[in-house]
N, C-alpha and C. Protein backbone atom coordinates (compact mmCIF):
# COMPACT_ATOMS: atom_id res chain seq x y z
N UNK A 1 104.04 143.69 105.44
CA UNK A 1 104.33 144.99 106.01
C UNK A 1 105.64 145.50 105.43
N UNK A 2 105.88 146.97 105.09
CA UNK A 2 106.97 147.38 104.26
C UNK A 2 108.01 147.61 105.23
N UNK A 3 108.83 147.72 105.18
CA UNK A 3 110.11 148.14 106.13
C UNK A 3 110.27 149.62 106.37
N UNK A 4 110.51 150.44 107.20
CA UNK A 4 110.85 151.77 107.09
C UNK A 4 112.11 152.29 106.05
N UNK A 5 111.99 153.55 105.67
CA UNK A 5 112.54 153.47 104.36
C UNK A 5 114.14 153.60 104.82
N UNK A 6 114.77 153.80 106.08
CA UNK A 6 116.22 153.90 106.36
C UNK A 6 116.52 152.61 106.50
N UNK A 7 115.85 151.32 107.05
CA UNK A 7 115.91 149.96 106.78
C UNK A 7 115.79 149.50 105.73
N UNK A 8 115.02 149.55 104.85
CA UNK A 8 115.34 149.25 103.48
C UNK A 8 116.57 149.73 102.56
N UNK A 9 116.76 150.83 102.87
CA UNK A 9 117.74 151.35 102.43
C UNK A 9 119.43 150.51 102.85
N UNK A 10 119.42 150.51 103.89
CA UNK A 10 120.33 149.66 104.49
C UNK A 10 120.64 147.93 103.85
N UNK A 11 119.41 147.72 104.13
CA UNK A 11 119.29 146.33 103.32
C UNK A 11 119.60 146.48 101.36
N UNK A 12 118.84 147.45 101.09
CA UNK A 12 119.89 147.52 99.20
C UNK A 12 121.72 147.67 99.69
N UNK A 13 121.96 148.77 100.43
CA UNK A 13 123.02 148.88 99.85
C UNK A 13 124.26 147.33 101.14
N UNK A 14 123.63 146.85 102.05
CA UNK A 14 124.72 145.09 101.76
C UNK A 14 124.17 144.60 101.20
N UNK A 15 122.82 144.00 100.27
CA UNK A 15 122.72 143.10 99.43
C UNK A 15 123.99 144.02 97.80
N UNK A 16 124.47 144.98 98.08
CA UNK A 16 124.93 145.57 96.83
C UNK A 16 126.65 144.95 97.01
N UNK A 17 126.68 145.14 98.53
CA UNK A 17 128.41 145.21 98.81
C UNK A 17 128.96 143.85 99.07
N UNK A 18 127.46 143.06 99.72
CA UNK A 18 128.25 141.58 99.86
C UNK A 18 128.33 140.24 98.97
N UNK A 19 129.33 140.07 98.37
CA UNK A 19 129.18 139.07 97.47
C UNK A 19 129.12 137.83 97.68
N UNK A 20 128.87 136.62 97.20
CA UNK A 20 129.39 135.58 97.57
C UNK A 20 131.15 134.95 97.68
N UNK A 21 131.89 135.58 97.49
CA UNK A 21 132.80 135.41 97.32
C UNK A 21 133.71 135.61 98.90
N UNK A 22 133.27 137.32 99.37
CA UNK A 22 133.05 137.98 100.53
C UNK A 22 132.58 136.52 101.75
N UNK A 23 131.49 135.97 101.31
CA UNK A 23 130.86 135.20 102.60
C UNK A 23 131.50 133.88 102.52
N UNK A 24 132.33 133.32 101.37
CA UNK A 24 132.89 132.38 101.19
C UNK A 24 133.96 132.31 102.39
N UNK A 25 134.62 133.34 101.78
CA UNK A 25 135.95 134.21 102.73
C UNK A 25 135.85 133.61 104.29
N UNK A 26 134.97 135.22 104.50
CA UNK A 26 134.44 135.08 105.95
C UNK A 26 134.08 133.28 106.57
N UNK A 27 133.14 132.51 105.95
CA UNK A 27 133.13 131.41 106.25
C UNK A 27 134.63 130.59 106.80
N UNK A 28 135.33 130.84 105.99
CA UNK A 28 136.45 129.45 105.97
C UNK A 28 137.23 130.66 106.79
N UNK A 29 137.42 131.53 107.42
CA UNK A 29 138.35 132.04 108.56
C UNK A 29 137.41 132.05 109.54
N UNK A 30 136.14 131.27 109.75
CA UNK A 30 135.54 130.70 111.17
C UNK A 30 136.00 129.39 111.27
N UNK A 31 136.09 128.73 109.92
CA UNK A 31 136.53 127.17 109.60
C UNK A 31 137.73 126.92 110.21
N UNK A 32 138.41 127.71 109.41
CA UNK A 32 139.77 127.47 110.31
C UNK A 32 140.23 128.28 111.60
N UNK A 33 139.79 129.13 112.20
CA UNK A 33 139.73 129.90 113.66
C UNK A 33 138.72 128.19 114.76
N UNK A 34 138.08 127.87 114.08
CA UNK A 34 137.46 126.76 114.93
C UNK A 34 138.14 125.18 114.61
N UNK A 35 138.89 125.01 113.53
CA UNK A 35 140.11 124.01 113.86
C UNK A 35 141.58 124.30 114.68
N UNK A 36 141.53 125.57 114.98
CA UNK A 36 142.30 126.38 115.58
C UNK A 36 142.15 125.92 117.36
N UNK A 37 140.78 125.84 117.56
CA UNK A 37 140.26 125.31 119.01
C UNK A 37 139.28 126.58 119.06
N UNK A 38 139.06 127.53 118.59
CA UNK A 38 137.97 128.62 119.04
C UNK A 38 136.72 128.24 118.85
N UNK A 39 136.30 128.35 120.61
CA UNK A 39 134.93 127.93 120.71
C UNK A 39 133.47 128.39 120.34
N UNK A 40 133.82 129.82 119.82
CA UNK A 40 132.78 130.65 119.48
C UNK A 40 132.94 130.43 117.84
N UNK A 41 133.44 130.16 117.62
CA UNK A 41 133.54 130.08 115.77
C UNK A 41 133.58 128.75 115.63
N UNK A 42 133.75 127.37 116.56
CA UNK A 42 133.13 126.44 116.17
C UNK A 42 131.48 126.25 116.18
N UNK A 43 131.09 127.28 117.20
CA UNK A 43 129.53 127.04 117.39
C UNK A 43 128.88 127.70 116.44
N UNK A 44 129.58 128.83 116.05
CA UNK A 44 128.86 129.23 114.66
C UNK A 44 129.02 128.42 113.84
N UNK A 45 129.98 127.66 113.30
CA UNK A 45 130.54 126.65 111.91
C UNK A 45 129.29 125.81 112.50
N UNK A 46 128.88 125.24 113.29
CA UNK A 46 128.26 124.29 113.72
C UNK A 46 126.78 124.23 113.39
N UNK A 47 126.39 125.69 114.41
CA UNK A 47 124.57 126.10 113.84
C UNK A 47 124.66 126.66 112.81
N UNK A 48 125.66 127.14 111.59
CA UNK A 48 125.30 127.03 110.10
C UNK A 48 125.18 125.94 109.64
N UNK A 49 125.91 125.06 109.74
CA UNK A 49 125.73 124.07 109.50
C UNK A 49 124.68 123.36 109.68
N UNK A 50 123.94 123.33 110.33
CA UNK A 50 122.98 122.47 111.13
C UNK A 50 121.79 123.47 110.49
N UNK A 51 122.00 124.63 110.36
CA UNK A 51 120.59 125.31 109.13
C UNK A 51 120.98 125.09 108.28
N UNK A 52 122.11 124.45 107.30
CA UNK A 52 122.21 124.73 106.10
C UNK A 52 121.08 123.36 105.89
N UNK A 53 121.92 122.22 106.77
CA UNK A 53 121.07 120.78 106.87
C UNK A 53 119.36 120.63 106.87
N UNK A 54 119.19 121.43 107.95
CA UNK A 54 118.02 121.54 108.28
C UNK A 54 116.87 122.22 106.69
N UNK A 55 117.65 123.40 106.01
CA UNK A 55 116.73 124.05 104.94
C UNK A 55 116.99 122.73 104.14
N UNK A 56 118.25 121.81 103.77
CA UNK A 56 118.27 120.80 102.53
C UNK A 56 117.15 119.96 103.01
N UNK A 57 116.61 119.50 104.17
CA UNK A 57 116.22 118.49 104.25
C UNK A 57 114.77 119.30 104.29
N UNK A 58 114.31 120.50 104.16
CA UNK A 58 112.71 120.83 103.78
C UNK A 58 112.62 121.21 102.33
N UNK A 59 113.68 120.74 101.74
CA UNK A 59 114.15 121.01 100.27
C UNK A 59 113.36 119.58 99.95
N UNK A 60 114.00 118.89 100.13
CA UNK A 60 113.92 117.03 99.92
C UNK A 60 113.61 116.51 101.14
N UNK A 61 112.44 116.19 101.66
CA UNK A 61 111.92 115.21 102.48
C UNK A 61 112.93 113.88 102.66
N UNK A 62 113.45 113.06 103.57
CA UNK A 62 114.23 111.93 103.48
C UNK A 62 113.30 110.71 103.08
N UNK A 63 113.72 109.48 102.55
CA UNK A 63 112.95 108.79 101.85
C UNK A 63 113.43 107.63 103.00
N UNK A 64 111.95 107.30 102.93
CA UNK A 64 112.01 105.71 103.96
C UNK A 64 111.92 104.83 103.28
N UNK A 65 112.22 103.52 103.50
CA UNK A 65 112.56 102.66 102.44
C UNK A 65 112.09 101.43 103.46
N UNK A 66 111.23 100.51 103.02
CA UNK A 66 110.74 99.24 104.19
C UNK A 66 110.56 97.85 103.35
N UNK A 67 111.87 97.04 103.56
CA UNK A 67 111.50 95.73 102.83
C UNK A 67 110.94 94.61 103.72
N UNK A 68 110.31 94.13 103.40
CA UNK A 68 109.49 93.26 104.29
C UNK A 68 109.29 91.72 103.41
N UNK A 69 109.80 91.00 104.33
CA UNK A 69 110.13 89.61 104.18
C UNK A 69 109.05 88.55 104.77
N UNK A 70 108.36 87.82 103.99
CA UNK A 70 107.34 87.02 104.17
C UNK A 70 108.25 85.63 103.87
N UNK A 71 108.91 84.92 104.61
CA UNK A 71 109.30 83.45 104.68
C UNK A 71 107.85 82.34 105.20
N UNK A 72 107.82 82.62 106.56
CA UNK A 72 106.97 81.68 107.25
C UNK A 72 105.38 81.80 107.07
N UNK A 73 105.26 83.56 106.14
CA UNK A 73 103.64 83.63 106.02
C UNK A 73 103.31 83.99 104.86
N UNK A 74 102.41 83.57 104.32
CA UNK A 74 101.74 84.73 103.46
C UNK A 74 101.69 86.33 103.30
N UNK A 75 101.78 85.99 102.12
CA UNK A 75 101.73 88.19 102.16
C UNK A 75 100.73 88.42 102.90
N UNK A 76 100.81 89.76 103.59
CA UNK A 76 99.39 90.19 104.16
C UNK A 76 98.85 90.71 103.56
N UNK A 77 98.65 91.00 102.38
CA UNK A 77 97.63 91.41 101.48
C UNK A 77 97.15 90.05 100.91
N UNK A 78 97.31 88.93 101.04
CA UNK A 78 96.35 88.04 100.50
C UNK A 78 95.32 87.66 101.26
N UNK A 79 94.06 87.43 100.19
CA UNK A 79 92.60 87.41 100.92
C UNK A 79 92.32 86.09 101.62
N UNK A 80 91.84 86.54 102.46
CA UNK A 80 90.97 85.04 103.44
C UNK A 80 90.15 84.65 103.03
N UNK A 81 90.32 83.35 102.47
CA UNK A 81 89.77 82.29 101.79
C UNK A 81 88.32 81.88 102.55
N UNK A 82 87.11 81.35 102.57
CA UNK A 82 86.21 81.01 102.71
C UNK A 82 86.71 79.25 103.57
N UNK A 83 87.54 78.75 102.06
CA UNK A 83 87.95 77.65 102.67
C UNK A 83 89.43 77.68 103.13
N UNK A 84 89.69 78.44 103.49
CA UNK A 84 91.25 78.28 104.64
C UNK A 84 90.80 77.46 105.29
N UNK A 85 91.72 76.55 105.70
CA UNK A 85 91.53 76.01 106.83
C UNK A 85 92.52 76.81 108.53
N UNK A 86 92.22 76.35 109.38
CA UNK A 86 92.31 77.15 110.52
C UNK A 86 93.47 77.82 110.51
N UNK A 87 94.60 76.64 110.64
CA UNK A 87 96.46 76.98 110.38
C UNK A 87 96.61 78.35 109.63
N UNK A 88 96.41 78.52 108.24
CA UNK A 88 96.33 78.78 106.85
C UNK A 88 95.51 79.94 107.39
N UNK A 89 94.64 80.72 108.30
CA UNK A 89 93.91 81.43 108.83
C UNK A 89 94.86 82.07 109.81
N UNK A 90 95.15 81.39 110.38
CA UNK A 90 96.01 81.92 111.33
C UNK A 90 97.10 82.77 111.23
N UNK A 91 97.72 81.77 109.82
CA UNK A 91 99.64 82.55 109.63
C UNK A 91 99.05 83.66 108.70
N UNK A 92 97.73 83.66 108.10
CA UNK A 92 97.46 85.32 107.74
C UNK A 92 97.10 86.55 108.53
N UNK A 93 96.69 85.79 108.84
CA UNK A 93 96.35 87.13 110.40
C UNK A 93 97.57 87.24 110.67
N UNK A 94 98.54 86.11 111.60
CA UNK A 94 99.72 86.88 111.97
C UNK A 94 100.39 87.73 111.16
N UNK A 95 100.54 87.28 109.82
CA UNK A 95 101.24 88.07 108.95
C UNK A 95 100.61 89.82 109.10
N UNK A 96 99.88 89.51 108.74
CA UNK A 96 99.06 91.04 108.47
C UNK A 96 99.49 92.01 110.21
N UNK A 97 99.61 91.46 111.46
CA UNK A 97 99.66 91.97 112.62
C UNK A 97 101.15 92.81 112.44
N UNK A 98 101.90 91.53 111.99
CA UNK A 98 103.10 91.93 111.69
C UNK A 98 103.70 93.03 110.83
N UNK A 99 102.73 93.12 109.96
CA UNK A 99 103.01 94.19 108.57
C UNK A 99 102.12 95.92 109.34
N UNK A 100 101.08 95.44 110.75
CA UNK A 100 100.61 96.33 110.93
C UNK A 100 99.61 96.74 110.41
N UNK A 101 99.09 95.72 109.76
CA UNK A 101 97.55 95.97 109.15
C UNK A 101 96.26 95.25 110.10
N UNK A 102 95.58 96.00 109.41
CA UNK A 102 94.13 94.78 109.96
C UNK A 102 93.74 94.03 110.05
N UNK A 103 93.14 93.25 111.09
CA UNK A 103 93.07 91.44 110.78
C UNK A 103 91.77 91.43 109.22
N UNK A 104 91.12 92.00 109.18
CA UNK A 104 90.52 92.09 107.93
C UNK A 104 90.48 92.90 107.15
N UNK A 105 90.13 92.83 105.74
CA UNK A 105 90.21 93.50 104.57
C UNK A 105 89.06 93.40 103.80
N UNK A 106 89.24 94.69 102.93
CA UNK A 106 87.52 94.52 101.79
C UNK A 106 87.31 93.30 101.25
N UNK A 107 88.75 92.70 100.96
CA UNK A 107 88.94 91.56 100.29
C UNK A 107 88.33 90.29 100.92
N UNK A 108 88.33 90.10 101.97
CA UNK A 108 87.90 89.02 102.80
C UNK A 108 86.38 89.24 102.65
N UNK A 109 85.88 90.13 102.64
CA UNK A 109 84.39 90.31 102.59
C UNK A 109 83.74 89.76 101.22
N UNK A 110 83.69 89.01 101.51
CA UNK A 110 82.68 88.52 100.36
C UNK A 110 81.28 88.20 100.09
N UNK A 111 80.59 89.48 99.83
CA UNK A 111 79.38 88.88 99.78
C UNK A 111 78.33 89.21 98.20
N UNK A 112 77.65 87.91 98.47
CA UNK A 112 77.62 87.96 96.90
C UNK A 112 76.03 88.31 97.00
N UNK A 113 75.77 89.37 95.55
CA UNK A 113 74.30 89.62 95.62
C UNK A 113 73.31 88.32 95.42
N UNK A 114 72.12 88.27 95.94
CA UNK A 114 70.63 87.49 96.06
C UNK A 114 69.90 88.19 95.50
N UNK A 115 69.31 87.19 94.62
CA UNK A 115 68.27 87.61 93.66
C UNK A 115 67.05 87.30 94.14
N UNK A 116 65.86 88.32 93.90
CA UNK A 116 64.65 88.38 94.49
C UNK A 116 64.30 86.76 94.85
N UNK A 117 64.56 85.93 93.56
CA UNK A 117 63.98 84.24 94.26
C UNK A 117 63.96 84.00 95.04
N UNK A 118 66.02 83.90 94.99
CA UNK A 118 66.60 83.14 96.26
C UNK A 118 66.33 83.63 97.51
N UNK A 119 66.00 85.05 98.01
CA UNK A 119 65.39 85.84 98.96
C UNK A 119 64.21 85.21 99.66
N UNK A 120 63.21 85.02 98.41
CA UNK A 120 61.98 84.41 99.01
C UNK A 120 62.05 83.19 99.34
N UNK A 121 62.86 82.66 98.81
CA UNK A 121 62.67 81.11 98.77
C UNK A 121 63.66 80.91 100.55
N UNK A 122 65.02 81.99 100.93
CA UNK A 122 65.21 81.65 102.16
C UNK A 122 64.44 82.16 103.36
N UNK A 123 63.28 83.38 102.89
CA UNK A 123 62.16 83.55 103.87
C UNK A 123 61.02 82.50 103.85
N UNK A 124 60.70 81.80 102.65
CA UNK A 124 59.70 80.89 102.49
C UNK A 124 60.16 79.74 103.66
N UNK A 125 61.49 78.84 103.56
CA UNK A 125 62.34 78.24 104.58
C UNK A 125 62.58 78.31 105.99
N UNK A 126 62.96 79.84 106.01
CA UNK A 126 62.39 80.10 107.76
C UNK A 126 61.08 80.05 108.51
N UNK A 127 60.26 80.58 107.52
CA UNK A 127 58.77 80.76 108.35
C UNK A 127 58.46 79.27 108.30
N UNK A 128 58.96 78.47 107.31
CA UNK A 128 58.68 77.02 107.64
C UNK A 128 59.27 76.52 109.19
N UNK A 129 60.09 76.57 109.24
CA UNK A 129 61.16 76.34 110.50
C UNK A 129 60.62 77.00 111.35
N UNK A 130 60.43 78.18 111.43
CA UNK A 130 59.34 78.45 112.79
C UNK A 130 58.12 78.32 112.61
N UNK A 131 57.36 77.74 111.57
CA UNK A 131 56.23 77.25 111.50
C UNK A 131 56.06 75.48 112.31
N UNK A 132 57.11 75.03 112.23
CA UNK A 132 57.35 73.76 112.48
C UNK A 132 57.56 73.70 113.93
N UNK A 133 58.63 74.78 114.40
CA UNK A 133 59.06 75.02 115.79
C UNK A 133 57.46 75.29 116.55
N UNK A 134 56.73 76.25 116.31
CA UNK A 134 55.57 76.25 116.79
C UNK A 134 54.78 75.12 116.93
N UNK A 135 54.83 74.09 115.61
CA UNK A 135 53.80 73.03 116.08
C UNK A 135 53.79 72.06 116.84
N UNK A 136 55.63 72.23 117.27
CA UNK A 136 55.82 71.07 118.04
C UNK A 136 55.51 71.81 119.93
N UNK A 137 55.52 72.67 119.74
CA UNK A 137 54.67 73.16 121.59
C UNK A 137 56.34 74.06 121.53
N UNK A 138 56.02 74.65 122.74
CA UNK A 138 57.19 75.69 123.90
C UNK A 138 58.11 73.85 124.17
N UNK A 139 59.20 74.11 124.37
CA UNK A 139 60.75 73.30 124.65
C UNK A 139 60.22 72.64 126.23
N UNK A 140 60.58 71.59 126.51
CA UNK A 140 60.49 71.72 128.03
C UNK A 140 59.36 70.78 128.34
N UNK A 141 58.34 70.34 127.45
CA UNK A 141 57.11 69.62 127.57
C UNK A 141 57.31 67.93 127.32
């Protein structure tokens, strides 16, 4: 939306008259009027301040920084072994609780493809096993 043209007008001619030099000025006789003890020109020195802060820091995001120390465990990014044993199971999980991750990972998943054989050959195996379970009668006899 445009400004009305006596507002615009207004706005060219202080962007014409005020320099930086001008606002420098003005600044440092609030600076020193508020080391002076004046309470109204410290609160201005104060909420400029606190916008000047505020625009630097949507300038530059602050940077977080997280070192994380594994003495007693394993990294938590290392995968769960098939053969861990229980202990060795355990201090990974804790680790990982600790770091704030998941007790599992893609990594832990391991599953490996079956080839049409081996497929049949572990359905051929079951229907044996309940072929067998059947011949011996219902449990209980």
């Amino acid at each position: 939306m445009k400004p009305p043209p006596w507002l615009q007008s207004l706005r060219d001619a202080m962007s014409g008259s005020i320099k930086g030099d001008d606002l420098q000025s003005i600044m440092q006789a609030q600076v020193d009027k508020a080391k002076e003890g004046d309470m109204r020109a410290a609160s201005f020195v104060f909420n400029q301040a606190h916008k000047l802060m505020a625009a630097q820091a949507q300038q530059a995001p602050p940077v977080t920084i997280v070192q994380n120390n594994y003495y007693d465990a394993p990294r938590p990014d290392a995968p769960i072994e098939p053969a861990d044993d229980p202990a060795d199971l355990e201090r990974k999980r804790r680790s990982r609780v600790r770091a704030g991750l998941p007790l599992t990972t893609e990594a832990d998943r391991r599953v490996r493809p079956v080839s049409d054989d081996e497929e049949r050959e572990l359905r051929r195996r079951q229907q044996a096993e309940e072929d067998e379970a059947n011949a011996r009668g219902p449990e209980g006899d």
